[in-house]
Protein backbone atom coordinates (compact mmCIF):
# COMPACT_ATOMS: atom_id res chain seq x y z
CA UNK A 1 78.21 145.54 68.07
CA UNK A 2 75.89 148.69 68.39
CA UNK A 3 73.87 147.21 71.02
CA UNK A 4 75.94 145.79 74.17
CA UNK A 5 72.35 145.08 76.09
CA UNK A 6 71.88 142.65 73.84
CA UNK A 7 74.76 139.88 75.51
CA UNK A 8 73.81 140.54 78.91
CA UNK A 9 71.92 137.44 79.08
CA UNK A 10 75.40 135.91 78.26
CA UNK A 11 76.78 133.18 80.69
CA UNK A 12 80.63 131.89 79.99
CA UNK A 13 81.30 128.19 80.03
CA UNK A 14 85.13 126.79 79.91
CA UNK A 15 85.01 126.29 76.38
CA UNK A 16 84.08 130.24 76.36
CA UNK A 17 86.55 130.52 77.94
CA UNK A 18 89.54 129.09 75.62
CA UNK A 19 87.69 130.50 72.79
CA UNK A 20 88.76 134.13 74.73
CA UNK A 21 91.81 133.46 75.14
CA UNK A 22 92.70 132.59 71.99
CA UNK A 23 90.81 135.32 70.27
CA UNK A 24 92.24 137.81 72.39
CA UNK A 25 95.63 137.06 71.35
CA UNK A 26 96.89 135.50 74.47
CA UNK A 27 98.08 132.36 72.49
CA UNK A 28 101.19 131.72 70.17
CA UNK A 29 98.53 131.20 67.28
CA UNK A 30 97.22 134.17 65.60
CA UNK A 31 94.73 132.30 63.56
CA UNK A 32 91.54 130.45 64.37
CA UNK A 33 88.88 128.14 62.79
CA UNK A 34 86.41 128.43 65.77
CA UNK A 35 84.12 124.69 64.61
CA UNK A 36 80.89 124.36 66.55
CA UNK A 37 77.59 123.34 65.91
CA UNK A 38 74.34 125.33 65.46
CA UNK A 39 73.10 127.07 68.76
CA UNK A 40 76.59 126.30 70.85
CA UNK A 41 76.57 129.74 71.53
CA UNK A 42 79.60 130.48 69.73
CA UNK A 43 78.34 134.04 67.54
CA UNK A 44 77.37 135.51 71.30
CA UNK A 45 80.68 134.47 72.95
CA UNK A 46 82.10 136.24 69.79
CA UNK A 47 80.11 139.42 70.24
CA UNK A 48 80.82 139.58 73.75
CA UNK A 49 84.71 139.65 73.07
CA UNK A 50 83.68 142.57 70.42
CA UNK A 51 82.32 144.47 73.57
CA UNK A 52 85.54 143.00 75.76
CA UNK A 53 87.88 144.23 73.34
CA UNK A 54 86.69 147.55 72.01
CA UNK A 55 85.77 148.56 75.82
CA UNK A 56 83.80 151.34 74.96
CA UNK A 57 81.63 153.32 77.19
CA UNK A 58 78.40 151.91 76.58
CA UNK A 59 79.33 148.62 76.89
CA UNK A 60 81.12 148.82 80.39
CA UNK A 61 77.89 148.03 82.39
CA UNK A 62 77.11 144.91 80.54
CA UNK A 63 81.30 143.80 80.77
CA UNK A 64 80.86 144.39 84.38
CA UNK A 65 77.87 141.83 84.76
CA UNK A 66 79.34 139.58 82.76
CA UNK A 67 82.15 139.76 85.20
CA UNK A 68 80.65 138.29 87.70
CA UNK A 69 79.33 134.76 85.93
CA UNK A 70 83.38 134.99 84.73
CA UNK A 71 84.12 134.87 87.96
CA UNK A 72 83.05 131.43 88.85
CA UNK A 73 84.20 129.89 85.28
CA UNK A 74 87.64 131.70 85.29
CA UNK A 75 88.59 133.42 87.81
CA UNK A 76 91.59 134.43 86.81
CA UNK A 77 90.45 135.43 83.36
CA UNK A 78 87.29 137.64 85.07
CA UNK A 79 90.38 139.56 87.26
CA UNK A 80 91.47 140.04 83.21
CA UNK A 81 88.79 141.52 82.35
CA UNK A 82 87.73 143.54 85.10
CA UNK A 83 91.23 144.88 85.11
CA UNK A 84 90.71 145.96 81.45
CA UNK A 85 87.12 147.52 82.11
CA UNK A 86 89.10 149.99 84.94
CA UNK A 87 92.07 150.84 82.74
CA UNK A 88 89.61 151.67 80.17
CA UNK A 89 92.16 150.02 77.72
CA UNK A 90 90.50 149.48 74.05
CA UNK A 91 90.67 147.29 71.24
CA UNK A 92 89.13 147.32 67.66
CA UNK A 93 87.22 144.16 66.04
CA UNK A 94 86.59 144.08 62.28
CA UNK A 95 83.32 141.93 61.87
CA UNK A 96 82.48 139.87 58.98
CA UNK A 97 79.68 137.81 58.58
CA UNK A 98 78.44 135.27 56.26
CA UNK A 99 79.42 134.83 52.57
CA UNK A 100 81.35 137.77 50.77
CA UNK A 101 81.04 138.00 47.02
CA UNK A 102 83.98 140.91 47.17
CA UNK A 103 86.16 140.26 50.56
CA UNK A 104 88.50 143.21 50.07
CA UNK A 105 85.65 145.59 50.12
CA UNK A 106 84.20 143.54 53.22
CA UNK A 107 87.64 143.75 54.65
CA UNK A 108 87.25 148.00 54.26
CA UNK A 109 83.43 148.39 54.96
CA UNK A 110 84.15 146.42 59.14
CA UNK A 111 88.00 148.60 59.51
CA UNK A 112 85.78 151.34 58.79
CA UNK A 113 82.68 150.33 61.17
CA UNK A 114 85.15 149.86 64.09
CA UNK A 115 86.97 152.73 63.74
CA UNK A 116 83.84 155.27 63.83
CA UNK A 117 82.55 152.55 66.81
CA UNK A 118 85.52 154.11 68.76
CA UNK A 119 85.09 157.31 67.12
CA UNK A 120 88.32 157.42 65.23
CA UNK A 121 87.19 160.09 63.05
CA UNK A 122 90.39 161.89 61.98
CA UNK A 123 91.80 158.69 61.18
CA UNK A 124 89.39 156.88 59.68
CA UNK A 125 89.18 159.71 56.40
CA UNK A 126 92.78 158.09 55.04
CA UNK A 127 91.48 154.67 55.55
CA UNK A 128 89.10 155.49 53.39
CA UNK A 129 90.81 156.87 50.60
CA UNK A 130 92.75 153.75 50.29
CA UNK A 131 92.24 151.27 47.45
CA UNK A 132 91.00 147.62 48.48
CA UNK A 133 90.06 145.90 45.20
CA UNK A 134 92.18 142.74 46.13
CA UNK A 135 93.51 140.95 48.80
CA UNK A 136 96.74 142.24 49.01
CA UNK A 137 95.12 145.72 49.27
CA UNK A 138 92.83 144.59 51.65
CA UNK A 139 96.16 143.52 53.73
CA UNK A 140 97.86 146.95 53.21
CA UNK A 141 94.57 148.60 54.77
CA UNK A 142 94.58 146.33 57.81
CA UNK A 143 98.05 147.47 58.28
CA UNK A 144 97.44 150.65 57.52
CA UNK A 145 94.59 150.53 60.32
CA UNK A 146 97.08 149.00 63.03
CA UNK A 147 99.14 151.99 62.61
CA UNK A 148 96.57 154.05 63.34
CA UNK A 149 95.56 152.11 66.31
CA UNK A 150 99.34 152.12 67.82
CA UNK A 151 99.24 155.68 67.33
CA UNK A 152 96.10 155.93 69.88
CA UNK A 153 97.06 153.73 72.06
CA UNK A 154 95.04 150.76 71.08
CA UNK A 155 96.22 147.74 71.90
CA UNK A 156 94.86 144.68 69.94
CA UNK A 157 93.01 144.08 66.60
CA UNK A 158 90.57 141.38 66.29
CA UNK A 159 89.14 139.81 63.02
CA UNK A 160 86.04 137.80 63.93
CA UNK A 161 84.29 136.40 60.69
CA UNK A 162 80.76 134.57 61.89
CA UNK A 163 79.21 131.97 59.41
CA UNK A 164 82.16 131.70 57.59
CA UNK A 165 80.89 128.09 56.12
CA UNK A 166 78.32 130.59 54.12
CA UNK A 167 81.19 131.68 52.02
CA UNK A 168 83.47 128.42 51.62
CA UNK A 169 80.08 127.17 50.33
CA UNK A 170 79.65 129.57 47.86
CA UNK A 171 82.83 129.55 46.72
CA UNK A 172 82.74 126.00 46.32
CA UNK A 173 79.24 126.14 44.67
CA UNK A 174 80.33 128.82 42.31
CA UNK A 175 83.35 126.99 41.29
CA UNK A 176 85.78 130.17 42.93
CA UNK A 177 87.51 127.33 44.75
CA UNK A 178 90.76 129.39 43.68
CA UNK A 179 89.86 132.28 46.76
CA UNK A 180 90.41 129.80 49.10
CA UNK A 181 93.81 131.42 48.94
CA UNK A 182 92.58 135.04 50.25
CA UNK A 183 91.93 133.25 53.51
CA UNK A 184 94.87 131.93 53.56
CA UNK A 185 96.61 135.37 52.87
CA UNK A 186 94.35 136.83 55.79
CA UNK A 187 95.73 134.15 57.93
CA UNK A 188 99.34 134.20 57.15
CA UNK A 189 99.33 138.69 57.44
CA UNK A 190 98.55 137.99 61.22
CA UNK A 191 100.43 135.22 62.07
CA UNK A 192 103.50 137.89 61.17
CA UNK A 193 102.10 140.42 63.16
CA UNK A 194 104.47 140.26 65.98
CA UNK A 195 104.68 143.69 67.24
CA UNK A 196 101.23 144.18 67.48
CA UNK A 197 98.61 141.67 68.37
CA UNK A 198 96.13 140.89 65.45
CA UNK A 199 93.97 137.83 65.47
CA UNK A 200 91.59 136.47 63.04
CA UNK A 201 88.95 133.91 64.00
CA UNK A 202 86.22 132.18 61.34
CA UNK A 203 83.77 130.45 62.68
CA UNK A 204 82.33 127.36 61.53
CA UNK A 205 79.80 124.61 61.62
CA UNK A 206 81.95 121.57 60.72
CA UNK A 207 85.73 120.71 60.29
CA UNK A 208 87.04 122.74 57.62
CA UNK A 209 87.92 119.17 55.36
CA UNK A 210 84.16 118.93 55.13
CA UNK A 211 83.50 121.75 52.97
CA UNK A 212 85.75 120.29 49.88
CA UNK A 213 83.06 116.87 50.04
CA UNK A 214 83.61 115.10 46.88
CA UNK A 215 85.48 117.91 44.75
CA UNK A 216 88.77 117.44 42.83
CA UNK A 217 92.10 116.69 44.53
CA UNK A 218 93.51 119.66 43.58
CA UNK A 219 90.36 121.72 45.71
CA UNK A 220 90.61 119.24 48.44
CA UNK A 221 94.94 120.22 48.29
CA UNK A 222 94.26 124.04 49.01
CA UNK A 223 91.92 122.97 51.31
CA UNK A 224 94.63 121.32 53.21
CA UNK A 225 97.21 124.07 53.13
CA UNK A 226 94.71 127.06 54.23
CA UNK A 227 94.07 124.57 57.10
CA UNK A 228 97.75 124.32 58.21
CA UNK A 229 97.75 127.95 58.64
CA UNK A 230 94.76 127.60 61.36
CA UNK A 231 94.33 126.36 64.68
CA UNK A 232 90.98 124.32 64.92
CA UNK A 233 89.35 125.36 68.27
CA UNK A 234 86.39 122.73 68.69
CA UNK A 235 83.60 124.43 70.93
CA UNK A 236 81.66 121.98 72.52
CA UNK A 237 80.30 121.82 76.08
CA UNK A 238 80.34 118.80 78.01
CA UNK A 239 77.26 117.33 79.36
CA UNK A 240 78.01 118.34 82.86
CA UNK A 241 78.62 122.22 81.60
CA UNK A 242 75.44 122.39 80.22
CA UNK A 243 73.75 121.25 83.02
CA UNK A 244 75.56 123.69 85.64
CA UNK A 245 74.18 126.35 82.92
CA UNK A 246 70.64 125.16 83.05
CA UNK A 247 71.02 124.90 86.47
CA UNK A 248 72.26 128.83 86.43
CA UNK A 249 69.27 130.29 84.86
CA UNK A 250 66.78 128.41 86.62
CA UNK A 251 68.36 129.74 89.82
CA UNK A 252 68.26 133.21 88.60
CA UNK A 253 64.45 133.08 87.47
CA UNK A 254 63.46 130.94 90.20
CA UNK A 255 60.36 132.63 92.45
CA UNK A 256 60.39 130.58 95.61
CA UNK A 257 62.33 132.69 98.41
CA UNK A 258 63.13 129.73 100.69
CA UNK A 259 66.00 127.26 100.06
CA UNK A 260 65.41 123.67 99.86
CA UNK A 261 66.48 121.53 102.99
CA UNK A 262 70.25 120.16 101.91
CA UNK A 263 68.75 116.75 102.85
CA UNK A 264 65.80 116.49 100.43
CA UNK A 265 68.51 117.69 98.15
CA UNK A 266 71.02 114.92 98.94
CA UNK A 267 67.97 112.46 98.51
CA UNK A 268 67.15 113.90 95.70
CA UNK A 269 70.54 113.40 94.22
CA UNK A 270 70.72 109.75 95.92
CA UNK A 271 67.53 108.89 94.19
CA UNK A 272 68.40 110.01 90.93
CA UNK A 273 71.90 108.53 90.40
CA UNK A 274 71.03 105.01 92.40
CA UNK A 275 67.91 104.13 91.69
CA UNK A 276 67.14 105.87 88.19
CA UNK A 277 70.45 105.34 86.87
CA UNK A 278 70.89 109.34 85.74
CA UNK A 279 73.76 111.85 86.03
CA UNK A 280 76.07 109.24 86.18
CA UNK A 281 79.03 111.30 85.31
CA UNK A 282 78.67 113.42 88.48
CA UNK A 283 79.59 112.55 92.19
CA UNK A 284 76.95 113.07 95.13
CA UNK A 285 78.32 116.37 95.79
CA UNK A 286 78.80 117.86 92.43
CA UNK A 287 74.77 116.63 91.66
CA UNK A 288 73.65 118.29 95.66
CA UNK A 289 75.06 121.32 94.56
């Protein structure tokens, strides 16, 4: 969040791309369980819409390389944001990470992080007078925050929550299974924000089911019920994805000036599909290219 240098190496893919969109609050839902295995990429999409959103200063630079790679993925999400980088239009994120022994004071420490982020100074002193020793506090604060945000012209709250399998876990291990029902609380307060766009998005490893495992039916119930109030955004990159990416960075590091000849390409591709049976799932001129 501090440090917008440090997603400049970021390149968007298509399921990037959905996971914007929906985090952004450009979607009916409101709420998201964001599922994707280890090293998907999913915590630095997630930072990058932190710098997308909260559009501060420092991070313009590194939104306007970014940009560019958009460009090719989206491009009518990359006119988005480069239309938002100009108007200088901001955002705040609250971000959570990991497991939270006390949520409501988690909840208060990232309102408060933002805020001085976009140095919301004057505002941020009554946020900080206000209690936030349960959930339902911690809801009144997050309102509380959104007024102050309309009042400056903000125009979006985001709640991104990475490794939020560390805390079901622990809650589960510590036999808590009964604060299942913050989340839920979290996730029904900003499905009724209507007037003012607020999103919250968890991210996880596995489907949310697999958490409960073998505990009681009654666990496994609330399970079910916090999981109607989500919508499950699997992000996984298809094979073909991940090989335009490689194929990306190897361009962009590559040291020989000259091109290849397009036909010792198209043999290339000719050789590899026909006669050692790879890259199937691409055409002759999606594999030249």
């Amino acid at each position: 969040a501090e440090a917008p240098e440090r997603i400049s190496h970021f390149r968007p893919t298509t399921k990037s791309v959905a996971l914007i969109h929906s985090i952004f609050g450009d979607e009916m839902d409101r709420a998201f369980f964001i599922i994707a295995p280890y090293g998907s990429g999913k915590s630095l999409t997630a930072t990058y819409l932190l710098h997308l959103i909260e559009n501060r200063p420092d991070s313009r630079e590194t939104l306007k390389l970014i940009e560019a790679r958009l460009e090719s993925v989206s491009p009518e999400l990359a006119d988005a944001a480069k239309r938002r980088r100009r108007k200088k239009a901001q955002g705040l994120v609250m971000a959570i990470h990991g497991y939270q022994p006390d949520l409501p004071k988690a909840v208060k420490a990232s309102a408060l992080e933002a805020m001085r982020r976009l140095k919301l100074g004057r505002e941020t002193r009554p946020i900080e007078a206000l209690p936030c020793g349960t959930i339902e506090e911690a809801v009144e604060l997050i309102q509380a925050v959104k007024g102050k945000c309309q009042s400056r012209g903000l125009d979006r709250i985001s709640i991104l929550w990475d490794e939020s399998g560390r805390h079901l876990e622990s809650l589960l291990a510590e036999g808590r299974a009964a604060q299942l029902s913050d989340i839920q609380l979290l996730g029904e307060f900003v499905s009724r924000s209507t007037d003012f766009p607020i999103t919250l998005a968890l991210t996880l490893h596995q489907n949310v089911v697999h958490y409960a495992g073998q505990m009681p039916q009654s666990v496994r119930a609330e399970w079910a019920k916090i999981s109607s109030r989500f919508q499950t955004v699997q992000y996984v990159d298809d094979s073909k994805e991940i090989y335009r990416l490689i194929s990306e960075v190897v361009a962009a590091n590559r040291c020989q000036v000259t091109q290849p000849r397009q036909k010792d390409l198209q043999d290339a591709a000719t050789r590899c599909r026909k006669s050692l049976g790879l890259f199937s799932d691409f055409s002759q001129t999606e594999l030249v290219e």
